[in-house]
Each structure stands twice: as C-alpha cells, then as structure tokens.
N, C-alpha and C. Protein backbone atom coordinates (compact mmCIF):
# COMPACT_ATOMS: atom_id res chain seq x y z
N UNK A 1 120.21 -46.14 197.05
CA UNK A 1 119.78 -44.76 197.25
C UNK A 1 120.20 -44.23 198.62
N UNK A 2 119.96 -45.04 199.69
CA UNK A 2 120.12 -44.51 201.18
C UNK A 2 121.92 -44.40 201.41
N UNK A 3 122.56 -44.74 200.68
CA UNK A 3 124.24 -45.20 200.45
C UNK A 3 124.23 -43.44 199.60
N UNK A 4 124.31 -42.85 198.75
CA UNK A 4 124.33 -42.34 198.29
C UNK A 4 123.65 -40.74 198.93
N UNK A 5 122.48 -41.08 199.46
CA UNK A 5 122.03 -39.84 200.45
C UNK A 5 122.70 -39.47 201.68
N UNK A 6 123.35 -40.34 202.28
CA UNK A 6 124.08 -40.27 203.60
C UNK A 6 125.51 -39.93 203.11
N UNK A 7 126.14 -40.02 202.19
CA UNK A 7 127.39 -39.87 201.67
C UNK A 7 127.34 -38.04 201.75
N UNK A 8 125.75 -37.91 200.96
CA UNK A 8 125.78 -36.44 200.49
C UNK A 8 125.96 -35.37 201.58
N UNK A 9 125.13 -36.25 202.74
CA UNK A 9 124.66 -35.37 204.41
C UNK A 9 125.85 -35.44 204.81
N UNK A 10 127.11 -36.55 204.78
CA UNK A 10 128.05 -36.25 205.91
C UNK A 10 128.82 -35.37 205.15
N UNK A 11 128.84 -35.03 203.63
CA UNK A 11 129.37 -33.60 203.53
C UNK A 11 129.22 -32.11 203.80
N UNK A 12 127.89 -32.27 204.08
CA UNK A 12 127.12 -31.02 204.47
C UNK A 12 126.98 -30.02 203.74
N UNK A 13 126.86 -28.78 204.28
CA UNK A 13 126.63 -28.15 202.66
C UNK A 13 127.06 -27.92 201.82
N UNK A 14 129.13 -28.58 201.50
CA UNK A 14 129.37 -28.72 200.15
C UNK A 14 128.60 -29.49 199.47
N UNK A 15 128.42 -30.60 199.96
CA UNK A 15 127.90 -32.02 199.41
C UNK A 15 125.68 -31.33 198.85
N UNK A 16 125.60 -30.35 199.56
CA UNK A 16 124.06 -30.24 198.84
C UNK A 16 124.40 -28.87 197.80
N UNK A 17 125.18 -28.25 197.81
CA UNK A 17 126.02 -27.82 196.38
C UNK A 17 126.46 -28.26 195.76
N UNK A 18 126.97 -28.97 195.72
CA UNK A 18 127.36 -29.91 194.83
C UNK A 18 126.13 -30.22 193.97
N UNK A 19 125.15 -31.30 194.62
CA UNK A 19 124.42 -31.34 194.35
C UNK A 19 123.77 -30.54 193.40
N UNK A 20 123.24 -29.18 194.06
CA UNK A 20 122.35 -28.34 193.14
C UNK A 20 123.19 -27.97 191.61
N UNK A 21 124.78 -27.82 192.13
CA UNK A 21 125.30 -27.53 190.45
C UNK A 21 124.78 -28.54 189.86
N UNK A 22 125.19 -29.96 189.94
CA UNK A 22 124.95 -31.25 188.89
C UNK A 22 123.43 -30.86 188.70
N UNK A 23 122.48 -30.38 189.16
CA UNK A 23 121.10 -30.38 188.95
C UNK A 23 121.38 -29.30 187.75
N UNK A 24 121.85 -27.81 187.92
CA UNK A 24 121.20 -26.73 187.21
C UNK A 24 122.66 -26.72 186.05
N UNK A 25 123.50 -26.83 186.23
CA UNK A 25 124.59 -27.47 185.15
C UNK A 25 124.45 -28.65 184.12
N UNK A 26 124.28 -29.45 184.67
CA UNK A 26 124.32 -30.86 184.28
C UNK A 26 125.80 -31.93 184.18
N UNK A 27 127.17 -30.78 184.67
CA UNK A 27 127.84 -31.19 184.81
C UNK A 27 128.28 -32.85 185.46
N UNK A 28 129.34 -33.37 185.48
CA UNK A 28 129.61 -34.42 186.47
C UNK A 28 130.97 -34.45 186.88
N UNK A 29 131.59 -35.70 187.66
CA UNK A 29 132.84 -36.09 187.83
C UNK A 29 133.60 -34.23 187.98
N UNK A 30 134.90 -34.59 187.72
CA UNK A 30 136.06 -33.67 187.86
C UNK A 30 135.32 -32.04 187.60
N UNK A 31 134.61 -32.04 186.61
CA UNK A 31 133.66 -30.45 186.42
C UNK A 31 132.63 -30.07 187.21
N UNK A 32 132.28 -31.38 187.64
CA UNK A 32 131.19 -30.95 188.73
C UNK A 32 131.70 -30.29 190.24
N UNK A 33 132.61 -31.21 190.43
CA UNK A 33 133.24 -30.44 191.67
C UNK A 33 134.07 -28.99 191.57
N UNK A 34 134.67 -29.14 190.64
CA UNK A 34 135.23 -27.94 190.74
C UNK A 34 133.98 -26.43 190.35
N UNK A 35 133.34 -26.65 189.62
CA UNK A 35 132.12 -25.70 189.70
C UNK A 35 131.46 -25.67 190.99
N UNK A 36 131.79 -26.49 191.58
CA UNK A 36 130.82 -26.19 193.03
C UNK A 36 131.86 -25.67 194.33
N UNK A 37 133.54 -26.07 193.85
CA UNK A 37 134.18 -25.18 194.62
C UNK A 37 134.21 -23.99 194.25
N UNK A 38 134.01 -23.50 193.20
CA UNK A 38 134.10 -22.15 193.13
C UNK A 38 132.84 -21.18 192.90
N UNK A 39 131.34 -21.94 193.55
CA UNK A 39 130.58 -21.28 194.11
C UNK A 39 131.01 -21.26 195.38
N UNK A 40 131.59 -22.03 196.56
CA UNK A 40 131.73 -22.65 197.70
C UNK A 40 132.91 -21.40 198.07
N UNK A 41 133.79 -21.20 196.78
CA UNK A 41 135.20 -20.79 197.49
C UNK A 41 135.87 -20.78 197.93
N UNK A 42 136.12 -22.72 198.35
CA UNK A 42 137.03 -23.02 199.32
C UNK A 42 137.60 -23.88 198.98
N UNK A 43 138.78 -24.59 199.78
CA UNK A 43 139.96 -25.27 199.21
C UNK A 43 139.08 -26.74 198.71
N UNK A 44 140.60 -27.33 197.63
CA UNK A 44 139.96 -28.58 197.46
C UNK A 44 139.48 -29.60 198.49
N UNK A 45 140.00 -29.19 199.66
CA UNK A 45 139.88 -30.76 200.15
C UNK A 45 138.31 -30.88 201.08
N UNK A 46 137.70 -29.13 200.65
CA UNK A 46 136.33 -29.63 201.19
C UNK A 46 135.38 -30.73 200.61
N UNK A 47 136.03 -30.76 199.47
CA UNK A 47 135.31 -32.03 198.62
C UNK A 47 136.04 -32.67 197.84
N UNK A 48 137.35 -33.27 198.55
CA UNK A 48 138.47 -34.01 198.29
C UNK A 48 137.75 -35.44 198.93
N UNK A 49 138.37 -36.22 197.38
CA UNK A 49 138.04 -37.58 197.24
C UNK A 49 136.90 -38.33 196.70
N UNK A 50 135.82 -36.82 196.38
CA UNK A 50 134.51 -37.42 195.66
C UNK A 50 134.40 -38.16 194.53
N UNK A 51 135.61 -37.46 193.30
CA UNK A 51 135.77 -38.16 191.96
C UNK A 51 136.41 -39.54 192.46
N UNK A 52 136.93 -39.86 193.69
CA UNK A 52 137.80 -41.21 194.40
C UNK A 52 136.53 -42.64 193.88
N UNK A 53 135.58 -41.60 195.45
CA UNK A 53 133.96 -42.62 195.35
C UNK A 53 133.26 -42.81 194.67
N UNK A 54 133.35 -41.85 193.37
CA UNK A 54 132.49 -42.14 192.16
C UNK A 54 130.86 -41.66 192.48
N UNK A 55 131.07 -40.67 193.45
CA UNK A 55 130.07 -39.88 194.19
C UNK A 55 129.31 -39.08 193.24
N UNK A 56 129.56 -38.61 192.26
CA UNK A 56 129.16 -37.88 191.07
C UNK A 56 128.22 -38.95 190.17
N UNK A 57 128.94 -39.85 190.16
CA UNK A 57 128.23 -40.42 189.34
C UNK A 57 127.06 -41.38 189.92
N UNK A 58 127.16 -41.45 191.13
CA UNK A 58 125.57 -41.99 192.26
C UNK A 58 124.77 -40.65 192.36
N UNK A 59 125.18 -40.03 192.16
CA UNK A 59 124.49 -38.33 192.24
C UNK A 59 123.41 -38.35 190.95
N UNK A 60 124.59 -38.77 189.92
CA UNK A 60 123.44 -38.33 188.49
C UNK A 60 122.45 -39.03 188.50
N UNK A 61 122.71 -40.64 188.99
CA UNK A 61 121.86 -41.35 188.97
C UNK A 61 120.19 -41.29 189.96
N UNK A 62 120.66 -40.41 190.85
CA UNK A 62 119.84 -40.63 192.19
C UNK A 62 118.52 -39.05 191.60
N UNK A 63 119.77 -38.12 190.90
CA UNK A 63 118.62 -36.74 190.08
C UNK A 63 117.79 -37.27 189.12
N UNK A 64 118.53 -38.45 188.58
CA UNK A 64 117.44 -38.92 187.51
C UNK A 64 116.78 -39.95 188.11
N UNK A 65 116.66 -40.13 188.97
CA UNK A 65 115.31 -40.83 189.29
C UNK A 65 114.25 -40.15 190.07
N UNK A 66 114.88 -39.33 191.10
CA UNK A 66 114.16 -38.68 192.22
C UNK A 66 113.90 -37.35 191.77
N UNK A 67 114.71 -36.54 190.87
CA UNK A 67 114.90 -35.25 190.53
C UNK A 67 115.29 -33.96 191.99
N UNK A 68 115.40 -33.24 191.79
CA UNK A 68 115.83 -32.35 192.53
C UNK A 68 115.87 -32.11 194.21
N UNK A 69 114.31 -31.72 194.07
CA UNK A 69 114.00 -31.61 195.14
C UNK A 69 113.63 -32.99 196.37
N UNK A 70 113.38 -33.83 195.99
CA UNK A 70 112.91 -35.40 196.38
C UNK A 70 114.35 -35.76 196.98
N UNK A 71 115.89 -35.42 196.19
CA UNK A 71 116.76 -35.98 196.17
C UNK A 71 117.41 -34.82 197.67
N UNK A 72 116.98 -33.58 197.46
CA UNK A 72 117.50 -32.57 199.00
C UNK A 72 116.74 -33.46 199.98
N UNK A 73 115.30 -33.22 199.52
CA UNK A 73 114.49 -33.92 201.26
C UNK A 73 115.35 -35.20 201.84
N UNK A 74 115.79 -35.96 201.11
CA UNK A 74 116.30 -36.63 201.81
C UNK A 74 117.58 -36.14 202.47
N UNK A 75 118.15 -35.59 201.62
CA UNK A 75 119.86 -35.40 202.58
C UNK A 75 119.15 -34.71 203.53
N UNK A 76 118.47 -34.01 203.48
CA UNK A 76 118.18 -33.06 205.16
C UNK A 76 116.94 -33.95 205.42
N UNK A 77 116.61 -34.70 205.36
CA UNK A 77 116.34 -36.05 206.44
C UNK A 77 117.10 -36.50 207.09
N UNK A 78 117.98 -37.04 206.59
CA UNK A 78 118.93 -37.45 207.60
C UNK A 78 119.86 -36.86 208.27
N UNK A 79 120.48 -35.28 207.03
CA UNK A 79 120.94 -34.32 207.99
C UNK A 79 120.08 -34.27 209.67
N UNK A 80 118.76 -33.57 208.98
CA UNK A 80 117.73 -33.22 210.82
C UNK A 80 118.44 -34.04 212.03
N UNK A 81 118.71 -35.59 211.68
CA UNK A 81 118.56 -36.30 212.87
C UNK A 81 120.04 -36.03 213.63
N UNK A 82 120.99 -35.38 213.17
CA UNK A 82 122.36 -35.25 213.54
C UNK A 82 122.53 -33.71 213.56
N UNK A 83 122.12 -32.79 212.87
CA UNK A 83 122.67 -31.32 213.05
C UNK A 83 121.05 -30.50 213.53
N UNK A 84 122.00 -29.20 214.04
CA UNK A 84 120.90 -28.65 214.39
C UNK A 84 120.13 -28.17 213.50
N UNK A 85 118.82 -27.86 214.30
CA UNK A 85 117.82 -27.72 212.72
C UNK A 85 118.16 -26.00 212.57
N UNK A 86 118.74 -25.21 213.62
CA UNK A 86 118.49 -24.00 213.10
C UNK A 86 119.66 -23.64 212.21
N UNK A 87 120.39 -24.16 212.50
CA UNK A 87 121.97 -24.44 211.27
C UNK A 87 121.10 -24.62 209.78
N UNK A 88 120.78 -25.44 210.05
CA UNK A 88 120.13 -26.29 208.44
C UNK A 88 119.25 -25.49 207.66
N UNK A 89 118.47 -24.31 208.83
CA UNK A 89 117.34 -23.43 208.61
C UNK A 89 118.02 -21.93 207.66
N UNK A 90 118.78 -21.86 208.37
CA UNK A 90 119.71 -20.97 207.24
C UNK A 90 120.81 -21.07 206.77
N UNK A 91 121.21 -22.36 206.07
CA UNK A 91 121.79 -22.81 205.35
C UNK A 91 120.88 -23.04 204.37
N UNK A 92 119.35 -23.59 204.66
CA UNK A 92 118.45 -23.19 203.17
C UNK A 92 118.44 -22.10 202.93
N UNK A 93 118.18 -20.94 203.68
CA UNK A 93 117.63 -19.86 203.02
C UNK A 93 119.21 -19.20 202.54
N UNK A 94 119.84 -19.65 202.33
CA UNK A 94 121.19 -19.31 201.51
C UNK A 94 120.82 -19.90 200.07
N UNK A 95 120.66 -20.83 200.25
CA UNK A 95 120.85 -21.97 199.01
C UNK A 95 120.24 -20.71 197.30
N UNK A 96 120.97 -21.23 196.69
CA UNK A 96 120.37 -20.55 195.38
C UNK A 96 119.45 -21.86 194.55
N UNK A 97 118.10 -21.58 194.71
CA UNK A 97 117.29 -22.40 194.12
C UNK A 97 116.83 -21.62 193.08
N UNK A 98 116.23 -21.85 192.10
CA UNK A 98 115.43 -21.47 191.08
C UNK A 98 113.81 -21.40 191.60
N UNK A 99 113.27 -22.32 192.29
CA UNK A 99 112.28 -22.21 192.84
C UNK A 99 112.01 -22.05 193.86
N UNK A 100 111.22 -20.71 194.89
CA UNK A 100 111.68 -20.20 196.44
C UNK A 100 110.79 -21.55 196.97
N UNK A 101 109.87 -21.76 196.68
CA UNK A 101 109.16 -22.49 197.38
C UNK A 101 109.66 -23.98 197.78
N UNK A 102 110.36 -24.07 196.69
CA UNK A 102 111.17 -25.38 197.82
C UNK A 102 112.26 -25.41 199.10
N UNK A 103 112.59 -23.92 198.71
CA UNK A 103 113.16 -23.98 200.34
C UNK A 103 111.97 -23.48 201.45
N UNK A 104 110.76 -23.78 201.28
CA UNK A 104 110.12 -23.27 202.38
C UNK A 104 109.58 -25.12 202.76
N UNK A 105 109.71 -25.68 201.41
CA UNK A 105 109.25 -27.28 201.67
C UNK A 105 110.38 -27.77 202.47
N UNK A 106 111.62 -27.32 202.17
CA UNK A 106 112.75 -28.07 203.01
C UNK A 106 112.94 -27.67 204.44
N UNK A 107 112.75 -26.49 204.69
CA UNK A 107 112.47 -26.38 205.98
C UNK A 107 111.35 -26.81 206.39
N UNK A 108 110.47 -27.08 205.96
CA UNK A 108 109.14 -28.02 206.53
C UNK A 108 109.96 -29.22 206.92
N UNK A 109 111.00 -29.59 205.96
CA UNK A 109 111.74 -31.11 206.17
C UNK A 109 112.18 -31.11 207.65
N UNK A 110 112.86 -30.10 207.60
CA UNK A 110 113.86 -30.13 208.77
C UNK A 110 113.08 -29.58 210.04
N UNK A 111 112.12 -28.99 209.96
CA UNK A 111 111.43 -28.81 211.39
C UNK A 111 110.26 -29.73 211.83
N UNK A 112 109.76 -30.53 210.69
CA UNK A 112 108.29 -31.27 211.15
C UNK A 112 109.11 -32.60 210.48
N UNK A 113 110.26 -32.72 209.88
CA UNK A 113 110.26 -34.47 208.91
C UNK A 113 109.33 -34.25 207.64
N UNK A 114 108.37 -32.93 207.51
CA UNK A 114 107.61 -33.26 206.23
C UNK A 114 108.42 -34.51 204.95
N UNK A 115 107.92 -34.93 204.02
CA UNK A 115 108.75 -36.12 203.49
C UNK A 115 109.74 -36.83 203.90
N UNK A 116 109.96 -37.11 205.16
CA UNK A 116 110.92 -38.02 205.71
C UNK A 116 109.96 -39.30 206.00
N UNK A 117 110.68 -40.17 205.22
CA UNK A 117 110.13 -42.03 205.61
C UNK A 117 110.29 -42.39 206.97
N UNK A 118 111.09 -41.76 207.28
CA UNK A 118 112.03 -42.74 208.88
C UNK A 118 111.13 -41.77 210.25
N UNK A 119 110.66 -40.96 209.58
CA UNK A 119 110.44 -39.76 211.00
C UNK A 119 109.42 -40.47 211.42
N UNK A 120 109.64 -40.37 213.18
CA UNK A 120 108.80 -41.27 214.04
C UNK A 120 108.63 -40.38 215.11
N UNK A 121 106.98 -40.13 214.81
CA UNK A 121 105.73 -39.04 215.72
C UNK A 121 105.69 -39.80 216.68
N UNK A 122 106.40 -39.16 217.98
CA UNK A 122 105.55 -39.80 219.35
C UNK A 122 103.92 -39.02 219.76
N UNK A 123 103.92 -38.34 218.71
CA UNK A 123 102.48 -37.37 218.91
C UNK A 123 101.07 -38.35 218.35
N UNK A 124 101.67 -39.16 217.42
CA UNK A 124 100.83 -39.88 216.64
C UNK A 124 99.78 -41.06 217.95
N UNK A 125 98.55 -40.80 217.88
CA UNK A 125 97.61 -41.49 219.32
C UNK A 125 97.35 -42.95 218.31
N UNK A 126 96.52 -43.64 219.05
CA UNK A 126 96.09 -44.79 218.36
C UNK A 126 94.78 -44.53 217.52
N UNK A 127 93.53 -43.41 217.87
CA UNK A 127 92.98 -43.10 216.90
C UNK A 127 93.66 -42.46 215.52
N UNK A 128 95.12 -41.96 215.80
CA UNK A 128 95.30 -41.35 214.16
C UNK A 128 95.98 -42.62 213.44
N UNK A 129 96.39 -43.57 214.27
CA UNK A 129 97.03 -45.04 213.47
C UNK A 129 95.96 -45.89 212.76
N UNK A 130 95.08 -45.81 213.81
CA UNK A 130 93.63 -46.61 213.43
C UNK A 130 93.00 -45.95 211.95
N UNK A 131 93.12 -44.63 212.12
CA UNK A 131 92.41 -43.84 210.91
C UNK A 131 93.66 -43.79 209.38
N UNK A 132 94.96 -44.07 210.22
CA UNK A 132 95.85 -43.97 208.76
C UNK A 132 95.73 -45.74 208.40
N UNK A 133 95.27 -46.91 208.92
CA UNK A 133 95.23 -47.79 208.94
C UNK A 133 94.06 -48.23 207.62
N UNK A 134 93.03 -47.33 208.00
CA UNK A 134 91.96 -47.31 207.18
C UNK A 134 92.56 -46.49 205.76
N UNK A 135 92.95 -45.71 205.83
CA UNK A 135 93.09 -45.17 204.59
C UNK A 135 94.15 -45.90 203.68
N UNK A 136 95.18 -46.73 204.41
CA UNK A 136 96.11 -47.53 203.72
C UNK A 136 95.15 -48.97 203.32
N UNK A 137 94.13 -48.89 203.73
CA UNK A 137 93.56 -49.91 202.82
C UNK A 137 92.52 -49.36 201.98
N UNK A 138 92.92 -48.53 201.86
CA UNK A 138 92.01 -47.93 200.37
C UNK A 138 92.60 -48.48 199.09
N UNK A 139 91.91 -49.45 197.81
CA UNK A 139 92.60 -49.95 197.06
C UNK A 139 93.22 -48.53 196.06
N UNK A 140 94.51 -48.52 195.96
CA UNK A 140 95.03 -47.74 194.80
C UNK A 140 95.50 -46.71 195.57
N UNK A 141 95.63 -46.77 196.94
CA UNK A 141 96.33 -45.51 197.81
C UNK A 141 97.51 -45.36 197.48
N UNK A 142 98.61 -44.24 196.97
CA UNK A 142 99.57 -44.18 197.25
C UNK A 142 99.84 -43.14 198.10
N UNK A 143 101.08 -42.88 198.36
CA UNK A 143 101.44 -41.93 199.38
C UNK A 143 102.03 -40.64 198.23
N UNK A 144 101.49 -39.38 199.03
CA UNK A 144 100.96 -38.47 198.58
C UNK A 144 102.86 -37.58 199.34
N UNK A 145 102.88 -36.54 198.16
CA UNK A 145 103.83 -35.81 198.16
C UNK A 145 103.70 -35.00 199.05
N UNK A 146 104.68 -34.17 200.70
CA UNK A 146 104.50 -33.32 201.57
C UNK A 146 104.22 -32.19 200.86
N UNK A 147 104.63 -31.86 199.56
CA UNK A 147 104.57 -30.72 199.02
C UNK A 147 103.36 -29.92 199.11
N UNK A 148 102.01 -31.31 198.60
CA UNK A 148 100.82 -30.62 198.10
C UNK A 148 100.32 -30.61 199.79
N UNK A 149 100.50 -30.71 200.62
CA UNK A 149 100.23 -30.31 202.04
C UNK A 149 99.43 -29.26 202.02
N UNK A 150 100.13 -28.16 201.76
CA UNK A 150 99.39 -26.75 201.99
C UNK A 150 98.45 -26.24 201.32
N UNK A 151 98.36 -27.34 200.06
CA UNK A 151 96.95 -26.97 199.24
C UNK A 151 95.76 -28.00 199.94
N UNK A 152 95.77 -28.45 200.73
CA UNK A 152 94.81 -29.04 201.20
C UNK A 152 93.96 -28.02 202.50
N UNK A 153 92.43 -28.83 202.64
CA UNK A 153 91.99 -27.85 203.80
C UNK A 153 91.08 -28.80 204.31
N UNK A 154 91.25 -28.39 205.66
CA UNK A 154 90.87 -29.19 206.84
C UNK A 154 89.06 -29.70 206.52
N UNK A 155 88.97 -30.52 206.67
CA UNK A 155 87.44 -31.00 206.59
C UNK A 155 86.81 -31.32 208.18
N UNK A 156 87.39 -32.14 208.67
CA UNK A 156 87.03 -32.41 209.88
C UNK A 156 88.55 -32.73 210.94
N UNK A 157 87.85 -33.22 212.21
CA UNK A 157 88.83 -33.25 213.23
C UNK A 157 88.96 -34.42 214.19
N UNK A 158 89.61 -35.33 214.20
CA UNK A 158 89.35 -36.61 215.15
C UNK A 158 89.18 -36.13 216.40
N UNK A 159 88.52 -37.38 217.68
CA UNK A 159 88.43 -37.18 218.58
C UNK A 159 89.88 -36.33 219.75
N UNK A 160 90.81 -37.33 218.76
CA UNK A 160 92.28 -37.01 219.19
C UNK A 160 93.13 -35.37 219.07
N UNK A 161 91.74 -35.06 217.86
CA UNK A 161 92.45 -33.37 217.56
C UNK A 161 93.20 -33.33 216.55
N UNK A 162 93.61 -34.77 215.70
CA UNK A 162 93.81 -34.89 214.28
C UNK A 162 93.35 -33.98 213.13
N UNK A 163 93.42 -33.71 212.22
CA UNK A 163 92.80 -32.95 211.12
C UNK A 163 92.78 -33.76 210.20
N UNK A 164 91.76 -34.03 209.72
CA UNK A 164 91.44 -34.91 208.31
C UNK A 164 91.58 -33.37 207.27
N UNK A 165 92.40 -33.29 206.46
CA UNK A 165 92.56 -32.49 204.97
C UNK A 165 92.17 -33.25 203.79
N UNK A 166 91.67 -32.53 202.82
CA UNK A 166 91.59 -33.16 201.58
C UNK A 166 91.68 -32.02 200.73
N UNK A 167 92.41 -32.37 199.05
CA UNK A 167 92.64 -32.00 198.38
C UNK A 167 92.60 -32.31 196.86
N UNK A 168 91.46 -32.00 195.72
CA UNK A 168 92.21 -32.22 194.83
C UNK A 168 92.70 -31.37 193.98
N UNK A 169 93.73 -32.13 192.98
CA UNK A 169 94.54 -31.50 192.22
C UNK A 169 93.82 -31.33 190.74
N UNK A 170 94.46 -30.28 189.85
CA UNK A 170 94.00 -29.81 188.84
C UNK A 170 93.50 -30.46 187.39
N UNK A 171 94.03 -31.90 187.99
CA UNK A 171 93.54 -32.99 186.93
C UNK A 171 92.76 -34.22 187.86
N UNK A 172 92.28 -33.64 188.71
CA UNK A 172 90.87 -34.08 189.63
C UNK A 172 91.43 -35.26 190.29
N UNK A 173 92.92 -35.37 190.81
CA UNK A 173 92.93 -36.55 191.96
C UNK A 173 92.63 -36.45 193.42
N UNK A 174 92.28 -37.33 193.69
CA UNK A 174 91.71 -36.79 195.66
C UNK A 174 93.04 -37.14 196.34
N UNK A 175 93.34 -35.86 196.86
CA UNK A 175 94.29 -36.17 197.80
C UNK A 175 93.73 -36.21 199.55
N UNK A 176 94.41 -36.99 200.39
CA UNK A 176 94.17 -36.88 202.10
C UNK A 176 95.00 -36.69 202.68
N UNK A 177 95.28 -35.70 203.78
CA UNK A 177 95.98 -35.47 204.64
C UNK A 177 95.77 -35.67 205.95
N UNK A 178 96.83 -36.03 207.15
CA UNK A 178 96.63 -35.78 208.22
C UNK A 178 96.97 -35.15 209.27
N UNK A 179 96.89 -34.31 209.79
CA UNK A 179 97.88 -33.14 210.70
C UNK A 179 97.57 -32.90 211.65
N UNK A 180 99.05 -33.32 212.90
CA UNK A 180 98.35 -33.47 214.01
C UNK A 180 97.92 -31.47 215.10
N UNK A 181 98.15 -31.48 216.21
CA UNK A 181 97.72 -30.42 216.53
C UNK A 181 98.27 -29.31 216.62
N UNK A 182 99.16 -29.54 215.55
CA UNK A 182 100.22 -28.34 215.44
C UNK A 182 100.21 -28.11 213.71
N UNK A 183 99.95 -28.52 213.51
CA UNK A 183 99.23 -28.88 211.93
C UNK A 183 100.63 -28.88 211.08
N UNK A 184 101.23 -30.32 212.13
CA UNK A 184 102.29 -30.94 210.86
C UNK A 184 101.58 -32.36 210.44
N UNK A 185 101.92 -32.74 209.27
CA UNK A 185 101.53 -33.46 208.35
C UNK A 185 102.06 -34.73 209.11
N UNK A 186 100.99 -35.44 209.15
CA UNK A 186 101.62 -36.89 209.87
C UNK A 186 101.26 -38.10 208.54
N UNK A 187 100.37 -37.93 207.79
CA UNK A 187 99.95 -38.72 206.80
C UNK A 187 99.70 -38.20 205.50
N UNK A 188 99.83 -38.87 204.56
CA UNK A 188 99.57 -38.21 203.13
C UNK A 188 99.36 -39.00 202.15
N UNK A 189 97.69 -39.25 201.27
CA UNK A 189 97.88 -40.47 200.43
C UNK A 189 96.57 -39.83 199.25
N UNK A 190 97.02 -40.24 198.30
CA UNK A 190 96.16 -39.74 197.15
C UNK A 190 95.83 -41.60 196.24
N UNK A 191 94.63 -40.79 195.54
CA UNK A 191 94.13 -42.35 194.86
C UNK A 191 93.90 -41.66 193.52
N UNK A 192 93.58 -42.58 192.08
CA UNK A 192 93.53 -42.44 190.90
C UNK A 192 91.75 -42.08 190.84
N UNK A 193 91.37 -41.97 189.76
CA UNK A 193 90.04 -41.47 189.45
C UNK A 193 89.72 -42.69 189.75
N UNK A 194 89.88 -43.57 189.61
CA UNK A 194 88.82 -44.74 189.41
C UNK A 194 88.46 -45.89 191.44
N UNK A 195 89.48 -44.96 192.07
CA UNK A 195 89.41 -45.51 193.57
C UNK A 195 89.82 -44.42 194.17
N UNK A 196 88.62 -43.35 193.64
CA UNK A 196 88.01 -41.83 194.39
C UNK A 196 86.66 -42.44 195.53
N UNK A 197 85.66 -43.18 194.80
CA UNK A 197 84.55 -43.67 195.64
C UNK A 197 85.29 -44.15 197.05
N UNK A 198 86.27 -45.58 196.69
CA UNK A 198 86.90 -46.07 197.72
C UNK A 198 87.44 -44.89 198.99
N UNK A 199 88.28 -44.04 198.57
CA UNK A 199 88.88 -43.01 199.72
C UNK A 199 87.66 -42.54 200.25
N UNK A 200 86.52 -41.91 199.42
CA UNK A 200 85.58 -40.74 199.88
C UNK A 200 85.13 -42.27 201.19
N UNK A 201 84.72 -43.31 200.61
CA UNK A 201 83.99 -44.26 201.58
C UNK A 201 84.95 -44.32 203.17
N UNK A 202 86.08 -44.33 202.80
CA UNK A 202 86.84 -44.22 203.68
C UNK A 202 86.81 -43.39 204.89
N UNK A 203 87.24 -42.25 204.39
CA UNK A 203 86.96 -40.70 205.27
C UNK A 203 85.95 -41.13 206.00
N UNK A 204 84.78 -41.20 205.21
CA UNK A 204 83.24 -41.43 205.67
C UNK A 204 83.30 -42.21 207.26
N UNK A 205 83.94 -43.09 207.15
CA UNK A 205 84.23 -44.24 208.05
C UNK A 205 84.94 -43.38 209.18
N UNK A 206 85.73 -43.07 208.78
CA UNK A 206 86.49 -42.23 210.14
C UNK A 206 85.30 -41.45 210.66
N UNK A 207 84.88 -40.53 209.71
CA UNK A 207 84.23 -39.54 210.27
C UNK A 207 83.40 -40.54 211.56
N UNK A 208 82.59 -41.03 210.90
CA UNK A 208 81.67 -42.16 211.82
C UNK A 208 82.33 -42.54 212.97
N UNK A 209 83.69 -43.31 213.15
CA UNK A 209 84.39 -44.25 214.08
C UNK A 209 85.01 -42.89 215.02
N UNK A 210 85.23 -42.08 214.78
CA UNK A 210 86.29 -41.14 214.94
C UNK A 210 86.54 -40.05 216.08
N UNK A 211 85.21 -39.48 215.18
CA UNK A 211 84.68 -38.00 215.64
C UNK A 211 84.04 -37.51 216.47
C-alpha cells in the first residue's frame, strides 16, 4: 500500500487525477491515463511510463480496498510532508469531487495530518498520551475515522487543555475524540455496542486522573 501511495504523491496532481478518473470511470491501464490526460490537457509524458509500472493496476487494487477518499488522505499525507500546504490547499479546491465535503476533510489532511498514521504532534503533553493510553486499552477500541471529527462535541477538558469529544453515530456507536488547543484532532477511537460500558468507564477515569 505505502509503495503504491508514494508512487501516486511523486506525481502530483496528475497522479491524484488519475486517480479520481479510475474512481468515477472505472477505467484502467492505457484508458485510464489517457482520460485523465485529457481532463489534465497536457502532454503524454506528464504521466509517461505509468502503464510501464503497472501503476493502474496497484491503483485499482488500493480503491478497492481503501475506496476513494481513504486512498487521497493518504497521497496528501505524504504529499504535506514535502510540498507546500498552500499549493495542496488549492489544488483541492480545484479537484472535481462528487462529494464537497471531502475536500474540506482533505484539507483538514494537509493542514492538521487529520488521518495521517505517521503525523507526529510535538503539541501532544504526557497527560494527553497518558489519557490516549487509557483509551487504547479499552477492549474493542478501534481507531475512529478523522471524518466523523466534526460530529463530535466537546464534553470536558484535560488539565493540559486537551478536549475530550464524544460522539455517537446513527446506529448508536460511541465514538472519542481528542483535540488539542487548537482543536485539531490528535486521537480518535470508537467501540462496538457491547464495549460501550468499557469506553464510558474509561472517559470516567480521565475525567477523575485528569481534570
């Protein structure tokens, strides 16, 4: 996957057109590129050699697992750490998405890391490690999508100035957030119905140790 995302970033924004045709086409190989040069409008060799690497076809594979949007956050993950973010900032708001709201998630990418694995908070204190420490041992935690971020709302506030968020979703899962004092998302983990008690006990604990 990380072979395949970095291939996409050092093309830049042919390579996340590209992309979006194979998404809203379904095209591949030799049709895929050329449909995306002639949204692009530019010569072959901006995306000369892809049918070479067989780049199309790590592409289809990487939409069908991750799907769309999961599969951008990353290229502008790793884009962020090499180009500027205000380049990247309107180069989304170009992009032709079907859904606006994911280019407002991708610029979350590129200005805070929202869904980036690798992004490393020097903001993050040892009370918000201690408190994401606790919540990663909640049995059945997984890590929670940056997306649902903004549907969450602040409950309380660590000593540190952290924000404990919580959220649930429309088929009653508890989601937790954590955001530091600028209210970017530093943590994110949701649990199943049946290790809801576990998280709520959790929080509880912070609140107590914390606050």
């Amino acid at each position: 996957m990380d072979e395949v995302v970095k291939k996409v970033a050092a093309l830049g924004l042919p390579g996340v057109i590209l992309v979006i045709t194979m998404a809203a086409t379904g095209l591949t190989g030799a049709a895929a590129i050329t449909a995306a040069l002639a949204f692009l409008g530019g010569p072959a060799g901006m995306l000369g050699g892809i049918a070479v690497l067989g780049l199309t076809g790590l592409i289809t594979d990487s939409l069908a697992k991750l799907g769309l949007e999961d599969f951008l956050t990353a290229v502008y993950c790793e884009r962020r750490q090499s180009e500027p973010h205000g380049k990247l900032l309107n180069e989304i708001d170009s992009l032709s998405l079907f859904d606006g709201d994911i280019k407002e998630r991708l610029k979350a990418t590129v200005t805070d890391g929202c869904g980036c694995a690798t992004v490393v908070n020097s903001q993050v204190t040892d009370v918000t490690q201690e408190a994401i420490a606790i919540l990663d041992s909640v049995p059945g935690i997984q890590k929670a999508h940056h997306r649902d971020f903004k549907s969450s709302n602040p409950i309380m506030r660590l000593r540190d100035g952290t924000a404990i968020r919580t959220w649930k979703n429309p088929v009653g899962v508890d989601h937790v957030f954590l955001a530091d004092r600028n209210d970017r998302m530093v943590y994110g983990g949701y649990v199943g119905w049946i290790y809801s008690e576990g998280l709520k006990a959790a929080i509880a604990r912070i609140r107590r140790d914390f606050t």
